[in-house]
Every structure is written in C-alpha cells, then in structure tokens.
C-alpha atoms as a PDB file:
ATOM      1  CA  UNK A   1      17.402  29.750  -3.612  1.00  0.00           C
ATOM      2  CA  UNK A   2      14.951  29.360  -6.556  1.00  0.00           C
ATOM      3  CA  UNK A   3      12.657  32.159  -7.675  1.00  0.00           C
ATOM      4  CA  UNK A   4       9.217  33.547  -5.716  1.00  0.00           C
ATOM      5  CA  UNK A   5       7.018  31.324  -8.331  1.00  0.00           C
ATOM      6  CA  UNK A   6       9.059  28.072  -7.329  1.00  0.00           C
ATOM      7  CA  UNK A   7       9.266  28.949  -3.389  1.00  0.00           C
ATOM      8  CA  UNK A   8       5.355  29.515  -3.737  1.00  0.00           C
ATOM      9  CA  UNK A   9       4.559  26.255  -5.689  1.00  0.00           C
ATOM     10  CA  UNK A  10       6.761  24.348  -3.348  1.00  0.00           C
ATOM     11  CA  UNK A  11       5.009  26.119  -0.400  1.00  0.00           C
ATOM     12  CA  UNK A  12       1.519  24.736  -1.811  1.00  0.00           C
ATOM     13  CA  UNK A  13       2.345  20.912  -2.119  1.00  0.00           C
ATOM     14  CA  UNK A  14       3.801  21.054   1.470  1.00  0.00           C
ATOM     15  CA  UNK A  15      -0.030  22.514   3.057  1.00  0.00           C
ATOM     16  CA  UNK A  16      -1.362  20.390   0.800  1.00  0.00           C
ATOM     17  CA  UNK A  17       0.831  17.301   1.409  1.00  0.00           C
ATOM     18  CA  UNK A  18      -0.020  17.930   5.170  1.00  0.00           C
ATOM     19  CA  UNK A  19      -3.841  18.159   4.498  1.00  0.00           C
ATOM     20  CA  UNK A  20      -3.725  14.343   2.605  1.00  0.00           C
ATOM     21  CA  UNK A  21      -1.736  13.186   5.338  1.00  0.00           C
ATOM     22  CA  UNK A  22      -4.290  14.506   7.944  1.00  0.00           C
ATOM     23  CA  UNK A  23      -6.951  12.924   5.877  1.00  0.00           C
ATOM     24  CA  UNK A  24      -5.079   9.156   5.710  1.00  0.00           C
ATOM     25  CA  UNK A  25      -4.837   9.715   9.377  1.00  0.00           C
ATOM     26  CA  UNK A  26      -8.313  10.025   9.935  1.00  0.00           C
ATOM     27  CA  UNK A  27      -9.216   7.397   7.876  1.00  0.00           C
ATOM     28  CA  UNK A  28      -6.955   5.033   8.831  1.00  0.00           C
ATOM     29  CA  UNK A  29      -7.720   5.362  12.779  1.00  0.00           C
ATOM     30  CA  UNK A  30     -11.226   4.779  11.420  1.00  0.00           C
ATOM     31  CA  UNK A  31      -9.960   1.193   9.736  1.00  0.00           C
ATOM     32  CA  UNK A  32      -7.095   0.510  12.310  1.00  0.00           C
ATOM     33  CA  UNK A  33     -10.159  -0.604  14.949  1.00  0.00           C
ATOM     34  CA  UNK A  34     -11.208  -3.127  12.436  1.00  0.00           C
ATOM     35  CA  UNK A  35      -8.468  -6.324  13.151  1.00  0.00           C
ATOM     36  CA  UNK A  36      -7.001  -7.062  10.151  1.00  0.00           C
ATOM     37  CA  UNK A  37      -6.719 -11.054  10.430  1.00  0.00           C
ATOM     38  CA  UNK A  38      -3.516 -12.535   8.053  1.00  0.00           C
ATOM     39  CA  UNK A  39      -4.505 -15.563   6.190  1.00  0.00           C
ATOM     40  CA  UNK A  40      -3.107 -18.778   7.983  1.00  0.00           C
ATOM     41  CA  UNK A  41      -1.509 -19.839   4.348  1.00  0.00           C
ATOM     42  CA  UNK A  42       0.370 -16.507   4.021  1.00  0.00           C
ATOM     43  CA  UNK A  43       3.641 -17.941   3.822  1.00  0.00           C
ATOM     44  CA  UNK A  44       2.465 -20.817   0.733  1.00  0.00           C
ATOM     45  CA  UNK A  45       0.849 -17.531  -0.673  1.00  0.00           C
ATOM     46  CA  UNK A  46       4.415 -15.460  -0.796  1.00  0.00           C
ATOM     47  CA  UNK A  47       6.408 -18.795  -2.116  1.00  0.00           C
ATOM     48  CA  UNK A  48       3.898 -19.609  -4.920  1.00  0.00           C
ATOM     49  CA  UNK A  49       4.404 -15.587  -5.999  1.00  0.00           C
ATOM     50  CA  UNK A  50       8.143 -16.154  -5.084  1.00  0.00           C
ATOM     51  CA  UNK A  51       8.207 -18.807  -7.667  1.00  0.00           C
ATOM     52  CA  UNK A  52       6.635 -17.759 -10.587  1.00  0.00           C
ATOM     53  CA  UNK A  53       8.177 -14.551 -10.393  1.00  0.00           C
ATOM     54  CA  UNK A  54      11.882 -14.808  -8.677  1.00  0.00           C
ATOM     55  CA  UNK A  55      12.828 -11.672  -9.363  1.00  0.00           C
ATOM     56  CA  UNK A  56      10.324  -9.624  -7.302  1.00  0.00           C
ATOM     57  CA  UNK A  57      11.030  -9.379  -3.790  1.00  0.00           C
ATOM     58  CA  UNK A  58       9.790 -11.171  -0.462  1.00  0.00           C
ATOM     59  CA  UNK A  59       7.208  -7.646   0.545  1.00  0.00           C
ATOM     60  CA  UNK A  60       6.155  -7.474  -2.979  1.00  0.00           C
ATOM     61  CA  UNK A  61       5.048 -10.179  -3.100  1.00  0.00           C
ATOM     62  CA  UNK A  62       3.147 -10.164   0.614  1.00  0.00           C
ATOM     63  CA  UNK A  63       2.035  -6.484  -0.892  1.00  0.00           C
ATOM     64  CA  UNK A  64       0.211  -8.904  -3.893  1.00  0.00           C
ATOM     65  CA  UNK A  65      -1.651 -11.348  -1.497  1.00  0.00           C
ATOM     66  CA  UNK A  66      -2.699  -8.408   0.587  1.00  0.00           C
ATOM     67  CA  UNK A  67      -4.062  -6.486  -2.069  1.00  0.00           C
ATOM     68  CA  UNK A  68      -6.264  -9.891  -3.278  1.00  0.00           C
ATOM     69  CA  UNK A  69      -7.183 -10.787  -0.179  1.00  0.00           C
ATOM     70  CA  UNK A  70      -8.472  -7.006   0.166  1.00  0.00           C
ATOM     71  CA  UNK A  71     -10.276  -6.306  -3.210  1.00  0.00           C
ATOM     72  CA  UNK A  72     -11.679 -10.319  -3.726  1.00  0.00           C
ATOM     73  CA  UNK A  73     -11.391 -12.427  -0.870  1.00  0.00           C
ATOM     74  CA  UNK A  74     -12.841 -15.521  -2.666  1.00  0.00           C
ATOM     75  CA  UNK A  75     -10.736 -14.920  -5.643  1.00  0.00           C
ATOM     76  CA  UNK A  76      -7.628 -16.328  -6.408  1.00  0.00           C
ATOM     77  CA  UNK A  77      -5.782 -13.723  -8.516  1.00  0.00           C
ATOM     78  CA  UNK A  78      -2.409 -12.550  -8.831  1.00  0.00           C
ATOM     79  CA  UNK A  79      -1.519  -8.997  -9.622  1.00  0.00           C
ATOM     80  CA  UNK A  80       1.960  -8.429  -9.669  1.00  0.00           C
ATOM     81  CA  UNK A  81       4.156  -5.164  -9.731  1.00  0.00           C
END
C-alpha cells in the first residue's frame, strides 16, 4: 500500500472524478432531449476519410464527421486524429 500522501492524492481525483462525471451527466440529459439527426451521406462521409487516410479506423473516422458536422455544419473540413 503506498504512503498517506499518495492514498490522499488518489482519494482527491476519485471525489473529484465523481463530481465531473455528475456534471457531464447533467449536461448531457440537458442535450440528450435535443435529437441528434445523422447526416443521410454519413456512410460517403466515413469512406472519403477512409480513403485518404487508410490507416485510421472506421469510428475515427465517424468521430471526424461528427465533430464537423458539430462545430461548422456548412463547412466541409476534415480534422483528423
């Protein structure tokens, strides 16, 4: 078992771990009444992505169309892990 400092620091990050999880919770009951409506060329999206950058996989690459969908829905840009 490590020392009291370690046990105490490791006690901290779980309450606070558990307070950011209560907040995400909150927030995201808040945004999980708004529908969330997948774009009908999702799939031509993911196998553009898919071929420009093979190596990434299938998620990442629905992760990128989500996240520029979400931050500029009339843009067309790319951002990829």
């Amino acid at each position: 078992m490590p020392d009291e400092t370690v046990l105490a620091e490791a006690y901290r990050l779980f309450v606070e771990s558990r307070r950011v999880q209560k907040v995400v919770e909150m927030e995201l009951a808040k945004t999980s009444a708004k529908r969330v409506s997948v774009p009908k060329d999702l799939a031509e999206r993911v196998r553009a992505i898919l071929e420009e950058r093979p190596q990434i996989r299938w998620d990442d690459a629905v992760s990128c169309v989500a996240r520029e969908v979400d931050s500029k829905p009339d843009a067309v840009e790319r951002r990829l892990p």
